[in-house]
C-alpha atoms as a PDB file:
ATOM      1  CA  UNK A   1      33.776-108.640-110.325  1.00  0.00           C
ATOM      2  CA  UNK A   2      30.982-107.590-112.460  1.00  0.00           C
ATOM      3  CA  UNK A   3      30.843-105.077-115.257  1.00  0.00           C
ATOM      4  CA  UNK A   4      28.410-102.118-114.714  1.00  0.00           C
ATOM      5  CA  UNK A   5      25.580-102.405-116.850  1.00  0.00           C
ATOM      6  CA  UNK A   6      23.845 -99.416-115.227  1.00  0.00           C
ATOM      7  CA  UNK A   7      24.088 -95.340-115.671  1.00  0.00           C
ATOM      8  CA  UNK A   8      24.464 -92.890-113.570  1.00  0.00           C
ATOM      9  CA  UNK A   9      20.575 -91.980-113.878  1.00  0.00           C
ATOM     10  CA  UNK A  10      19.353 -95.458-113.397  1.00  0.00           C
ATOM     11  CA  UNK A  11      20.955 -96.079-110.157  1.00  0.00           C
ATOM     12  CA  UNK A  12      19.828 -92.811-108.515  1.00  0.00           C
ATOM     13  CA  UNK A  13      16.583 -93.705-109.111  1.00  0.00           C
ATOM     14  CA  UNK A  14      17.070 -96.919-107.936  1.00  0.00           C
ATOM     15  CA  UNK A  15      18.170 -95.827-104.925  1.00  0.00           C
ATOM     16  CA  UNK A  16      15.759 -93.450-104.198  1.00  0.00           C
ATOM     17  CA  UNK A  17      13.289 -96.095-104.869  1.00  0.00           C
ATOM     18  CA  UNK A  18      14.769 -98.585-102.519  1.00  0.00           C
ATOM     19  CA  UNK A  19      14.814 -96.509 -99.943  1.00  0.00           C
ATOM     20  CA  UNK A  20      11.567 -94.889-100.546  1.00  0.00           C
ATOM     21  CA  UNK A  21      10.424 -98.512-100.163  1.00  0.00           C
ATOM     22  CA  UNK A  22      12.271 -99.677 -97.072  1.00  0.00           C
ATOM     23  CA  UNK A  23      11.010 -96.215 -95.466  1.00  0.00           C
ATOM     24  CA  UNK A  24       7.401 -97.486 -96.374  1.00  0.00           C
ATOM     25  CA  UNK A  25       7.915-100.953 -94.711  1.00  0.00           C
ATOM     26  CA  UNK A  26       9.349 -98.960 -91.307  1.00  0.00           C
ATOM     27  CA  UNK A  27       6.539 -96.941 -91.067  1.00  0.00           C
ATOM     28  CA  UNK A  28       3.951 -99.011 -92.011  1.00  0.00           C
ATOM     29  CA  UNK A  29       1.276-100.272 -89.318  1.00  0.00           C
ATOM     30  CA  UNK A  30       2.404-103.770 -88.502  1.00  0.00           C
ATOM     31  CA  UNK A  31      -0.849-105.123 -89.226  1.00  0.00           C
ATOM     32  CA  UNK A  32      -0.822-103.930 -92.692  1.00  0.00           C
ATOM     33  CA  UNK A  33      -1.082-106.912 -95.165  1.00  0.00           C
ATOM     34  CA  UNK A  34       1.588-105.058 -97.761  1.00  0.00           C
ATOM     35  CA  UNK A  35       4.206-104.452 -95.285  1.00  0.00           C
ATOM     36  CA  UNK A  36       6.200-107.381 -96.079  1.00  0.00           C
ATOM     37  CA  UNK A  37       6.002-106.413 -99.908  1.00  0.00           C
ATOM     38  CA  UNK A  38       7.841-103.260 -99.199  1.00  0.00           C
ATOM     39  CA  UNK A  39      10.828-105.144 -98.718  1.00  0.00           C
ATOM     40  CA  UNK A  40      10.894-105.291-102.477  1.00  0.00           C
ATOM     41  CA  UNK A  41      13.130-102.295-101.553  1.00  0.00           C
ATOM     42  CA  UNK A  42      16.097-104.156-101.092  1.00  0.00           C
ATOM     43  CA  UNK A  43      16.483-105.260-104.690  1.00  0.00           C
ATOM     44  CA  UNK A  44      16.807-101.732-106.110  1.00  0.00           C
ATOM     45  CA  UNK A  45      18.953-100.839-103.177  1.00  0.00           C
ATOM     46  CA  UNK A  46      21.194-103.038-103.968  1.00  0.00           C
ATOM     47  CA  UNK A  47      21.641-102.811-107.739  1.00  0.00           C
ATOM     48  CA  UNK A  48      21.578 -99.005-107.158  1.00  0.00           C
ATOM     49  CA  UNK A  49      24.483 -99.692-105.025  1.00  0.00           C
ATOM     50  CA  UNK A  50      26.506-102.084-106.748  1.00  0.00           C
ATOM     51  CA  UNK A  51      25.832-100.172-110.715  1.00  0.00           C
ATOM     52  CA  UNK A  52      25.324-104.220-111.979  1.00  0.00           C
ATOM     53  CA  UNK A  53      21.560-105.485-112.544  1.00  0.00           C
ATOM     54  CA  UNK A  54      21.346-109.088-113.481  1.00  0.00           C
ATOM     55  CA  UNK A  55      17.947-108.403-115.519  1.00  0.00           C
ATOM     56  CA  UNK A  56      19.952-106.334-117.535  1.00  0.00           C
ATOM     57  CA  UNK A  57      22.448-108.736-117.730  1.00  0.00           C
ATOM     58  CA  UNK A  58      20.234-111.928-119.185  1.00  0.00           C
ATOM     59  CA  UNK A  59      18.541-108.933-121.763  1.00  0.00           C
ATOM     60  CA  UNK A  60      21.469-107.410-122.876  1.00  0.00           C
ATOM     61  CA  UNK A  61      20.436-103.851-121.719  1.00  0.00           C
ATOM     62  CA  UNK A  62      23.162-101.184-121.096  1.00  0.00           C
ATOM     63  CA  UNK A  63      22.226 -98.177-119.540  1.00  0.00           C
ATOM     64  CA  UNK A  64      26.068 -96.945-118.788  1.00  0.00           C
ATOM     65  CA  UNK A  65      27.854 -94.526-121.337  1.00  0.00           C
ATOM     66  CA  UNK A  66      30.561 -96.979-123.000  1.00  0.00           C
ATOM     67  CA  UNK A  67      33.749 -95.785-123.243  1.00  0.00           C
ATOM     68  CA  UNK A  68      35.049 -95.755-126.362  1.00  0.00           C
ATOM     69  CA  UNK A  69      38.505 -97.480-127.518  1.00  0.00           C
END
């Protein structure tokens, strides 16, 4: 569907951070103001997941090894 444009290093820490994120907005107080800005999480979850960030897309960036022909 869509060509990874990330490496092996960027989604890790993608991932990490996405979760580290979504683990903030569960154990946040419910009355905290931020809470709903933790779900920021999903985004990097997701790219993480998928290896395809459309940011990096529109820019041109290409954190994957290419393979060469």
């Amino acid at each position: 569907m869509f060509r990874k444009n990330e490496g092996t290093i960027d989604r890790i820490l993608r991932v990490v951070i996405g979760v580290a994120l979504l683990i903030g907005f569960l154990v946040a107080p419910a009355e905290a103001g931020y809470r709903p800005w933790l779900l920021i999480g999903i985004i990097p979850l997701a790219t993480g997941l998928i290896g395809w960030c459309p940011a990096y897309s529109i820019f041109g960036i290409k954190t994957c090894r290419m393979k060469e022909s």
